[in-house]
Protein backbone atom coordinates (compact mmCIF):
# COMPACT_ATOMS: atom_id res chain seq x y z
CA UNK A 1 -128.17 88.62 66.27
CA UNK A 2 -127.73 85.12 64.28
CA UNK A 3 -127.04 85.86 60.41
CA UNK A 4 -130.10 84.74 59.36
CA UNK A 5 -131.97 87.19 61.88
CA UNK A 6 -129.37 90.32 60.89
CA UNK A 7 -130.44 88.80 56.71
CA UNK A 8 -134.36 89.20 57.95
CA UNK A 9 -133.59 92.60 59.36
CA UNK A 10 -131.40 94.21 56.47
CA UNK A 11 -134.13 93.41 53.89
CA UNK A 12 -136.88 94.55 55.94
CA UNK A 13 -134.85 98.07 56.58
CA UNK A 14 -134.02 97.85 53.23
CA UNK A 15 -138.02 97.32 52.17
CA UNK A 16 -138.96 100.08 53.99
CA UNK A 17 -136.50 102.81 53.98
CA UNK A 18 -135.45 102.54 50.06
CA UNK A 19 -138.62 101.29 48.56
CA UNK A 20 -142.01 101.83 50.79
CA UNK A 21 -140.25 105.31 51.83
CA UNK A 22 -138.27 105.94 49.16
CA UNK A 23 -137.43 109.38 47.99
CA UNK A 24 -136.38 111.02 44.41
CA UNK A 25 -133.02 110.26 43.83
CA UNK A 26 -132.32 113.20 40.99
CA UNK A 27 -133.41 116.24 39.83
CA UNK A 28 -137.41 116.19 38.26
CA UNK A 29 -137.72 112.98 39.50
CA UNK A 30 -140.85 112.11 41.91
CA UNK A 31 -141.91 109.54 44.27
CA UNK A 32 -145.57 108.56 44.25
CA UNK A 33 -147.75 106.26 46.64
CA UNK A 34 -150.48 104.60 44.55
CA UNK A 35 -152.33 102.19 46.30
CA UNK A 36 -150.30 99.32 46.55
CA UNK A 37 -147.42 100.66 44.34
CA UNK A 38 -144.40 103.31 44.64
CA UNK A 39 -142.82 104.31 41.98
CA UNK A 40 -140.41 106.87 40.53
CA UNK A 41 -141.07 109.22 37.57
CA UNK A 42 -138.75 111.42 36.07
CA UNK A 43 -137.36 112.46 32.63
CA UNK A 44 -136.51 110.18 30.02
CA UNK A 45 -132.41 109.45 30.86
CA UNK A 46 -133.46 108.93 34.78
CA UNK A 47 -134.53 106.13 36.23
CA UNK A 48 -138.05 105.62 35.73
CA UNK A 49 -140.27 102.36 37.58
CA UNK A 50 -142.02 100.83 39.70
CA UNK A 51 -140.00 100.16 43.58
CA UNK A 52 -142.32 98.39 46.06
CA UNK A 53 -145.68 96.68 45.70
CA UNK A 54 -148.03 95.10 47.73
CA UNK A 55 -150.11 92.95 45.63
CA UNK A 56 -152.03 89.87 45.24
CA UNK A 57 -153.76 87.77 42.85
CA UNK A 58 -156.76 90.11 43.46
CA UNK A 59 -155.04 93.00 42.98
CA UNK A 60 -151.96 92.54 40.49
CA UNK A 61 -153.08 92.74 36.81
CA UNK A 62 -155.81 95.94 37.50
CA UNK A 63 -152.18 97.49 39.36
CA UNK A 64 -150.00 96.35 36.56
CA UNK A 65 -152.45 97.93 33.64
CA UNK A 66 -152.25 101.17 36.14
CA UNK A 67 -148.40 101.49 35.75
CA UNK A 68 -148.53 100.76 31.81
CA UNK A 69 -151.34 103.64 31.49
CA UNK A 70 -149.17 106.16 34.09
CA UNK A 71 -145.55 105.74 31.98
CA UNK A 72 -147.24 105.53 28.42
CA UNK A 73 -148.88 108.92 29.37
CA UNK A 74 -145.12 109.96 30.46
CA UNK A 75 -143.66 108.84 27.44
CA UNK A 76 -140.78 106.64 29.00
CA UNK A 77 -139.80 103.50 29.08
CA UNK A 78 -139.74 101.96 32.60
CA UNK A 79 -138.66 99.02 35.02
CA UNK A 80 -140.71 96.87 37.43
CA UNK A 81 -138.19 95.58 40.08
CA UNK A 82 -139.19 92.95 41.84
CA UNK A 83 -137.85 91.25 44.71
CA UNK A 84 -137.91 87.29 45.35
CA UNK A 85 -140.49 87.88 48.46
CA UNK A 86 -142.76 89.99 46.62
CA UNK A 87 -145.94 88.62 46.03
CA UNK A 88 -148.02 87.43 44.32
CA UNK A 89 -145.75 84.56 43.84
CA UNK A 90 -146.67 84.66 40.12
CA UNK A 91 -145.99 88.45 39.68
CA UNK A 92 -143.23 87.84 37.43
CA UNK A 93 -145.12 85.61 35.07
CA UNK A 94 -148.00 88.38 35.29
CA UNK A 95 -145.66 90.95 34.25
CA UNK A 96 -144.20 88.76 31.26
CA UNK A 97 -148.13 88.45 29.99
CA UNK A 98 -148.27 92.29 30.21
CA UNK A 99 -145.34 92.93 28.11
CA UNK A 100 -142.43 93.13 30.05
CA UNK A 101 -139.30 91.18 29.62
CA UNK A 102 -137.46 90.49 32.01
CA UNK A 103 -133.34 90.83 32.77
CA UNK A 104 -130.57 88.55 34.78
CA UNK A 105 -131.84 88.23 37.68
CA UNK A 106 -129.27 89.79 40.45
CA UNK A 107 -128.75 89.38 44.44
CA UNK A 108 -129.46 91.77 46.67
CA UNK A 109 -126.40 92.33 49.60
CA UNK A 110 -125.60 94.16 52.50
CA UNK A 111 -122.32 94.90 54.44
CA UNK A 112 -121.44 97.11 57.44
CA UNK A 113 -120.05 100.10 55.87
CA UNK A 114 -117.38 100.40 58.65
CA UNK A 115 -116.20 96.71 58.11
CA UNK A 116 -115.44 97.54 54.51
CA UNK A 117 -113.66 100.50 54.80
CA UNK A 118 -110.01 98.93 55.29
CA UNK A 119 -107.24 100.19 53.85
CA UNK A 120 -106.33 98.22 50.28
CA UNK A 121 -103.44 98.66 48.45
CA UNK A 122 -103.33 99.79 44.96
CA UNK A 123 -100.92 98.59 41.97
CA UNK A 124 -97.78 100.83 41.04
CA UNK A 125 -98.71 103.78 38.80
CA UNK A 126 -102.83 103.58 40.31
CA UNK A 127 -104.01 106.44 42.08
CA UNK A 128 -108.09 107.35 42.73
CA UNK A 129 -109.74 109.88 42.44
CA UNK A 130 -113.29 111.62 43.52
CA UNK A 131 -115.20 112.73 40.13
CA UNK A 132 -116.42 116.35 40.89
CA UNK A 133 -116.87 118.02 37.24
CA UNK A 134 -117.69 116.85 33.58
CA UNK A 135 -114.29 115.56 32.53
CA UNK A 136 -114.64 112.89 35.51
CA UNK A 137 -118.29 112.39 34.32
CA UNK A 138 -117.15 111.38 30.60
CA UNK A 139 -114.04 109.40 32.12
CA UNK A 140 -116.55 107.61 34.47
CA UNK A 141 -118.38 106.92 30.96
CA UNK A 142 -115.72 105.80 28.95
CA UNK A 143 -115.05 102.86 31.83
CA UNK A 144 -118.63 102.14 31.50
CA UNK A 145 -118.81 101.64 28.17
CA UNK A 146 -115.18 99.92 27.63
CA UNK A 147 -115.71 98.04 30.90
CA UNK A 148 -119.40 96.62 29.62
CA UNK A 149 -119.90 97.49 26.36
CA UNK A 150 -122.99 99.40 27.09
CA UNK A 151 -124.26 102.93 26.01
CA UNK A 152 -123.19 104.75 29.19
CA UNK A 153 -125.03 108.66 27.90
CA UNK A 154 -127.63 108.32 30.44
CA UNK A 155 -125.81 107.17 33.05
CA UNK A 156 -123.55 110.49 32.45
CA UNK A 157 -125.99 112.64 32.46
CA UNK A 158 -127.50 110.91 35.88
CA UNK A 159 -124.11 111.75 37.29
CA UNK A 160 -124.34 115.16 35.79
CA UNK A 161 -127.43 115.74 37.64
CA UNK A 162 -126.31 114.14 40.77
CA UNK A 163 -123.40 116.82 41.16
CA UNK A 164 -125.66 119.55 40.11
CA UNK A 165 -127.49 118.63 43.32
CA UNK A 166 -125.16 119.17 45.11
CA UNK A 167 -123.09 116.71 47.66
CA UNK A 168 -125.26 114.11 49.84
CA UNK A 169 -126.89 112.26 47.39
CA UNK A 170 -124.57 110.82 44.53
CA UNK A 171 -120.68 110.46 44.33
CA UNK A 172 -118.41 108.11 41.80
CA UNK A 173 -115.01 107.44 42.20
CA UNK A 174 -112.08 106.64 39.55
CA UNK A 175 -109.04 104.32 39.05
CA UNK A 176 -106.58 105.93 36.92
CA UNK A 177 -103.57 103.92 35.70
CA UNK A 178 -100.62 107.19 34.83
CA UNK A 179 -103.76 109.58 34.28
CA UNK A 180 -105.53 106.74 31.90
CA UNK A 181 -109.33 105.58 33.78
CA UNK A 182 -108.73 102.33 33.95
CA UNK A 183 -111.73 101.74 36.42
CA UNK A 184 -115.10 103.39 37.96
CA UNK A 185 -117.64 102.68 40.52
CA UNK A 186 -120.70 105.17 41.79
CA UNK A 187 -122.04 105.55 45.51
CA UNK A 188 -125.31 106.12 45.94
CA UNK A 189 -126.30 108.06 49.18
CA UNK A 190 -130.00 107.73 50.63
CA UNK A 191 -130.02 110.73 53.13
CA UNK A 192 -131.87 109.86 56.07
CA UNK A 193 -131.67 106.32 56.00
CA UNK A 194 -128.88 103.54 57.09
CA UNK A 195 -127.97 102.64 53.56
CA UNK A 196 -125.87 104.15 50.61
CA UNK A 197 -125.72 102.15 47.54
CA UNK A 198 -122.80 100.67 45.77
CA UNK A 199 -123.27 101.09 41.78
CA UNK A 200 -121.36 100.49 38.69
CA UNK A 201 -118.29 98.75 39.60
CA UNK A 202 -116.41 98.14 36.63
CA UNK A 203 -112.88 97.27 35.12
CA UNK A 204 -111.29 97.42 31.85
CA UNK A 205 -109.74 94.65 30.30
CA UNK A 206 -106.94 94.32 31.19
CA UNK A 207 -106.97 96.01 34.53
CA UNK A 208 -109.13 93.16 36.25
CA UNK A 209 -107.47 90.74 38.91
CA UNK A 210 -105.32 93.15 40.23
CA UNK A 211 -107.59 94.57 43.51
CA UNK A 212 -108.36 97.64 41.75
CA UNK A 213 -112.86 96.56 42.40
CA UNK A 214 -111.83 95.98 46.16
CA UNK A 215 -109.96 99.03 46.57
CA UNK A 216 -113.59 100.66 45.01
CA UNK A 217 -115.62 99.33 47.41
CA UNK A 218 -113.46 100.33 50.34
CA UNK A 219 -113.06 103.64 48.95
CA UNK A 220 -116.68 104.14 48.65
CA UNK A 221 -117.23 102.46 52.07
CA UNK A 222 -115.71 105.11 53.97
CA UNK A 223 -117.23 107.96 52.21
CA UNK A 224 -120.43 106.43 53.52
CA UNK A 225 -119.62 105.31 56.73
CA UNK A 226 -118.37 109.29 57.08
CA UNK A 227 -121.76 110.85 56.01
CA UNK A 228 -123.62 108.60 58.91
CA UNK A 229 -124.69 105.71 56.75
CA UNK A 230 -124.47 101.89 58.43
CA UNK A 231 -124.68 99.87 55.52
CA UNK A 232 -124.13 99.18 52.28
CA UNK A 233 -126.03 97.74 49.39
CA UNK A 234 -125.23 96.20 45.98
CA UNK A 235 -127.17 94.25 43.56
CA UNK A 236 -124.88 91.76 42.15
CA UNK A 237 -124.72 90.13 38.85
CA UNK A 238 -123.70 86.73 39.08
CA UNK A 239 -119.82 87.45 38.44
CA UNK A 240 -119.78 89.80 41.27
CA UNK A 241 -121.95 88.04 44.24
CA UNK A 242 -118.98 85.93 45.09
CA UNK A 243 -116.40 88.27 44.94
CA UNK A 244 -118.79 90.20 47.69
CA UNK A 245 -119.79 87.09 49.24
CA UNK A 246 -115.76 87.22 50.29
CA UNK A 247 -115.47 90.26 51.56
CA UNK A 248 -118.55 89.41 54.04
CA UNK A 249 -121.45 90.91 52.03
CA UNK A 250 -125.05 88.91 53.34
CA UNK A 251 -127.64 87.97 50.78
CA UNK A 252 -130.91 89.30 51.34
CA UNK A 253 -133.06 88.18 48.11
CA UNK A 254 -132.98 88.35 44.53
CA UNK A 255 -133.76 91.71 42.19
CA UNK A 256 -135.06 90.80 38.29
CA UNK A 257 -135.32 93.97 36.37
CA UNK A 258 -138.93 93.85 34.48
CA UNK A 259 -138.29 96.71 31.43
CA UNK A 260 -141.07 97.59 29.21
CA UNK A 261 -139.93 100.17 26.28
């Protein structure tokens, strides 16, 4: 299979196991078919939006006025992702007119799980380490939050809920410099399909440069590859796509969060 034919495929498996077929990915979270849309509902600190549509200029603003009546009748905020090859071409415009404002776009990537599992070595004093109870959880946070400077509570208690569930679905992973979290990442696990999801990566200043993202992903690469999934997928922000890009990650298309409060 040429790269651009294994690209076609990936997003297309990717199209229809994760979003047309999607499934809840937490506790009181469900999946609904409406017409042309799927989406995810759930309580307020899960994630909440819309995952696939099928739309056109016929059919876009009554659908888009649908999903702003369901989640103001939830009472949560919410995301539209789109894709680059969703249509209408002008859905992203349409969705700015509604309300919505959009984030940095990202780029969708896949990898074979099994080619990124390789063995990478760590710096002196680093060891990691599988988060399984609520002191990993608020370690995991306090990367998040010194890594991006972000509010990281919801993101805990996803986690939270994650290992409440039990194993299969969610898992995160920690660098710890002499006991101190230095770094985090989160593995997302879609059971059923080919793909588990690579989430979260971050570093503390400080701690950046020294392999400590790679050894993350290869980490996290073998715990999927072990549970039976093929590939892996990442939505990168800009400073991450090449970094990925090295390690033999294809692009598929682009991902713009659409969040309306």
């Amino acid at each position: 299979m040429t790269p651009v034919n294994l690209a076609q495929h990936l997003l297309d498996l990717h199209d229809r196991q994760l979003r047309r077929e999607a499934r809840p990915d937490g506790p009181g979270c469900r999946v609904e078919r409406v017409g042309a849309v799927v989406r995810q509902t759930g309580p307020a600190h899960a994630w909440n939006g819309v995952l696939w549509s099928g739309l056109d200029e016929r059919t876009a603003d009554a659908a888009i006025a649908a999903q702003l009546a369901h989640y103001r009748a939830e009472g949560v905020p919410f995301e539209w992702k789109l894709y680059g090859h969703d249509g209408p071409a002008d859905l992203g415009a349409r969705l700015v007119a509604a309300g919505f404002t959009p984030e940095e776009p990202e780029t969708l990537l896949a990898a074979g799980a099994s080619a990124q599992g390789g063995a990478v070595p760590l710096p002196a004093g680093v060891e990691l380490r599988e988060v399984t109870d609520a002191e990993g959880v608020r370690q995991v946070v306090e990367v998040h939050e010194r890594a991006f400077g972000t509010d990281g509570t919801d993101l805990g208690r996803r986690l939270l809920d994650g290992l409440a569930a039990g194993p299969g679905t969610v898992t995160a992973v920690l660098a710890l410099a002499d006991g101190v979290p230095v770094s985090a990442a989160r593995l997302e696990l879609h059971p059923g399909t080919d793909f588990a999801g690579l989430w979260g990566g971050g570093t503390v200043e400080g701690w950046r440069g020294r392999g400590l993202y790679r050894a993350l992903v290869a980490h996290r690469a073998r715990v999927a590859a072990a549970r039976g999934h093929r590939w892996l997928q990442v939505d990168a922000a800009p400073t991450s796509r090449p970094v990925l890009q090295r390690l033999g990650f294809v692009p598929l298309t682009t991902t713009t969060p659409y969040v309306h409060a």
